[in-house]
Each structure stands twice: as structure tokens, then as C-alpha cells.
C-alpha atoms as a PDB file:
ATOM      1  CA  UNK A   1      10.412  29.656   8.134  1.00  0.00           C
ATOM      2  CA  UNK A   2      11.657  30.683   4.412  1.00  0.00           C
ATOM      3  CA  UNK A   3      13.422  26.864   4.149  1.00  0.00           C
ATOM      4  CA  UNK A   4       9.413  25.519   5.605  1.00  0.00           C
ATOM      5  CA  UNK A   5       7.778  27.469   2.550  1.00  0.00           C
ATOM      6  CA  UNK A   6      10.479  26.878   0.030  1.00  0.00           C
ATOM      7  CA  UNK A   7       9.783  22.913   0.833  1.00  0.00           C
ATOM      8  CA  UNK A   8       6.090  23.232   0.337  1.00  0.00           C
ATOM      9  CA  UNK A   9       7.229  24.373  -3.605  1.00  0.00           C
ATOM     10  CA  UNK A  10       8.419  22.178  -6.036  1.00  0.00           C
ATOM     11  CA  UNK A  11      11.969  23.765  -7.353  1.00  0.00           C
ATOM     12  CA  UNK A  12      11.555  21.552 -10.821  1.00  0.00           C
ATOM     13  CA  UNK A  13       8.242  22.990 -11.567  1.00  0.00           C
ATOM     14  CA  UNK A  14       7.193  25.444  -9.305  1.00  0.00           C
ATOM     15  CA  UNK A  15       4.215  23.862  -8.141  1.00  0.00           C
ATOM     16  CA  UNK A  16       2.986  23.285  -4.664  1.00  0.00           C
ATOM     17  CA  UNK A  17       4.100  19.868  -2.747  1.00  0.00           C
ATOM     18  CA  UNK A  18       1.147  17.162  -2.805  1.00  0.00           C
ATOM     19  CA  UNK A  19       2.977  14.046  -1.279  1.00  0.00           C
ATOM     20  CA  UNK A  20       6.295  13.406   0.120  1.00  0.00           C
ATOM     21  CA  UNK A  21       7.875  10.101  -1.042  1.00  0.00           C
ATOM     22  CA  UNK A  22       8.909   8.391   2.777  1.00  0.00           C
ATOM     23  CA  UNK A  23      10.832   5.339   0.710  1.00  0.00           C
ATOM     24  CA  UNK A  24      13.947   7.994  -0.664  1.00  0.00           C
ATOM     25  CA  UNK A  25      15.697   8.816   2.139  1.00  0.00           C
ATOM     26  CA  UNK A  26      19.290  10.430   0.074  1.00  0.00           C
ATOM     27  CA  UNK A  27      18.132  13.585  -1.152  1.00  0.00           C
ATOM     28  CA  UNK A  28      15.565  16.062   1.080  1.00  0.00           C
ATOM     29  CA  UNK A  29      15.025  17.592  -2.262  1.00  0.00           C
ATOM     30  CA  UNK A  30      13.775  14.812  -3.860  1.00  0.00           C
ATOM     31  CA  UNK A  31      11.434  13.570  -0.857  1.00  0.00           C
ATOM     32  CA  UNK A  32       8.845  16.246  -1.992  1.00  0.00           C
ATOM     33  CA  UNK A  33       6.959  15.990  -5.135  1.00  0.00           C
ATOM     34  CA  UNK A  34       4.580  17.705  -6.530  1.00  0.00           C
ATOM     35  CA  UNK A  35       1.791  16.376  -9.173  1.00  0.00           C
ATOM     36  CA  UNK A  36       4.305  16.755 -12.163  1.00  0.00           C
ATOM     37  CA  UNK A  37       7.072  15.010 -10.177  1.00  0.00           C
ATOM     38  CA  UNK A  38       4.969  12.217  -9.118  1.00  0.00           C
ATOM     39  CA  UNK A  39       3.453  11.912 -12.139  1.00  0.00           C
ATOM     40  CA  UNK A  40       6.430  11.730 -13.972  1.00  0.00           C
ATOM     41  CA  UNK A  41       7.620   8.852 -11.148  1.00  0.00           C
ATOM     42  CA  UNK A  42       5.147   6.613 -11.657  1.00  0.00           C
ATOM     43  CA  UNK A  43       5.002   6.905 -15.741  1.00  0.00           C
ATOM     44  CA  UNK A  44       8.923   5.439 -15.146  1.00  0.00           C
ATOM     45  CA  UNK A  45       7.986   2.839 -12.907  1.00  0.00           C
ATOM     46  CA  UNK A  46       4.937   2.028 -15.552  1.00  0.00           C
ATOM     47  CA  UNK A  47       7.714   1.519 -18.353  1.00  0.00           C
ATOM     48  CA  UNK A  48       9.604  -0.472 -16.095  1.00  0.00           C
ATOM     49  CA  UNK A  49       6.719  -2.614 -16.140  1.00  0.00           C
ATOM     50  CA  UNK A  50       5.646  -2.741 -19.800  1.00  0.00           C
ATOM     51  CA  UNK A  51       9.129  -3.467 -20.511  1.00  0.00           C
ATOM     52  CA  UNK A  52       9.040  -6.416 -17.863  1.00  0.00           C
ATOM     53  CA  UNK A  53       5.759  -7.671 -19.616  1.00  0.00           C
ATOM     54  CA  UNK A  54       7.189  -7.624 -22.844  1.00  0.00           C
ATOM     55  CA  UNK A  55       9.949 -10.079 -21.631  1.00  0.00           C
ATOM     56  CA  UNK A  56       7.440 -12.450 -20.071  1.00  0.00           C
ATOM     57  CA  UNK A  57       5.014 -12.612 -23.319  1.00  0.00           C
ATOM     58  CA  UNK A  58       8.401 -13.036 -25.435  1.00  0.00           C
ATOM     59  CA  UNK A  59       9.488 -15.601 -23.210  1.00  0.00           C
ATOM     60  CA  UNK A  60       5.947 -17.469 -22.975  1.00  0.00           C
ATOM     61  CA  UNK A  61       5.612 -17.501 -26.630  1.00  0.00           C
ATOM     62  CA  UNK A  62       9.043 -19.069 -26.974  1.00  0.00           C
ATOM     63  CA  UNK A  63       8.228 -21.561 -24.488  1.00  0.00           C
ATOM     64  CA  UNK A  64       4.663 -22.128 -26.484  1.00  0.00           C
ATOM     65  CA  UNK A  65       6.800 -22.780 -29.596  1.00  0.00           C
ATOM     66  CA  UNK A  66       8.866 -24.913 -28.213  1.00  0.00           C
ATOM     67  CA  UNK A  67       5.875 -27.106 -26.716  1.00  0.00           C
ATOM     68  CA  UNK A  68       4.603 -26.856 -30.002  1.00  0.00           C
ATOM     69  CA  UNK A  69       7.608 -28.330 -31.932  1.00  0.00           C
ATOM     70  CA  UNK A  70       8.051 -30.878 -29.333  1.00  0.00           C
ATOM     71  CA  UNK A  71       3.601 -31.803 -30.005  1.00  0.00           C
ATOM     72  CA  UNK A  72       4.475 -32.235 -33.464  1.00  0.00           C
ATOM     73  CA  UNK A  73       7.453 -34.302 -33.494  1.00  0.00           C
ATOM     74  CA  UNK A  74       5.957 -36.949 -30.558  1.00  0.00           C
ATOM     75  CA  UNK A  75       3.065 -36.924 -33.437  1.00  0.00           C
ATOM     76  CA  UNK A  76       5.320 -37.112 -36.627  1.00  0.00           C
ATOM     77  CA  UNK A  77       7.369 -40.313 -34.395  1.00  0.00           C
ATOM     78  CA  UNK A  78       3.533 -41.991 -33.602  1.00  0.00           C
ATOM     79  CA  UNK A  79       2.981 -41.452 -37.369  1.00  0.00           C
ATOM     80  CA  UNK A  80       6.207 -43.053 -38.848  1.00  0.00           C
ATOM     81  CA  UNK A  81       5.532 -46.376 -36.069  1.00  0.00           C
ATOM     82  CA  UNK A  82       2.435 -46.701 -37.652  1.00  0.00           C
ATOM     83  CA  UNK A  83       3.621 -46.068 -40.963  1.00  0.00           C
ATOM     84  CA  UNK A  84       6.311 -49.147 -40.601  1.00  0.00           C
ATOM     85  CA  UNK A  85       3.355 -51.294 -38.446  1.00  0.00           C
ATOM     86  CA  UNK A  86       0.994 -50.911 -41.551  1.00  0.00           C
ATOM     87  CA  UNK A  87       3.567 -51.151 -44.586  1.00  0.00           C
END
């Protein structure tokens, strides 16, 4: 019965258990998290993502640049054929 309450209290922050995480399966200790602890999961998983998003917009705006150099030199190539049609 001690090892029942003891479960129903976070050890980290001595606070009581609000969900039990079903996905983690190593550590029993772990499975149980209070508001703190699963707060504190889900901020990681958030920087995870902002960091993920930050790749993406990097890469899209390298990939716009690139589209962008390759616009102007199909346009500077147009301009220099009618440059030599004209002179």
C-alpha cells in the first residue's frame, strides 16, 4: 500500500500524479508525471519543434533564392537575345 501512495507522488517535485505517460515503458518511475513533469515534457517536445521549423523556413528561403537567381538569369539570357536581335 506505501509503494500505491508513493506512486500517486511525484519524487521530482513532490506533487500529486495527474497522468501516466502509457508510450515509456523503461522506467516505472518515469511513467507517472505530475503537472511540472508533464509540463516540462511537452515544453521539450515544443523545442524540438521550433527547432524543426527553423530548418524548414531556412531551407524554403534557400530554395526561394535559388528560384530567384535562376528568374533572373532566364530574364538577363531573354534580355541579351534581344539585345543582339535589335543591335
Amino acid at each position: 500500500m506505501s509503494s500505491e501512495l508513493e506512486k500517486k507522488i511525484c519524487q521530482k517535485h513532490k506533487l500529486k500524479i495527474k497522468t501516466v505517460d502509457l508510450k515509456q515503458s523503461t522506467v516505472d518511475e518515469d511513467k507517472y508525471l505530475c503537472i511540472k513533469c508533464l509540463i516540462e515534457k511537452i515544453d521539450i517536445q515544443n523545442m524540438a519543434m521550433v527547432e524543426e521549423t527553423k530548418a524548414l523556413i531556412k531551407q524554403m528561403k534557400s530554395e526561394q533564392q535559388c528560384n530567384k537567381i535562376k528568374e533572373n538569369q532566364r530574364r538577363m539570357y531573354n534580355c541579351q537575345i534581344f539585345a543582339e536581335y535589335f543591335a
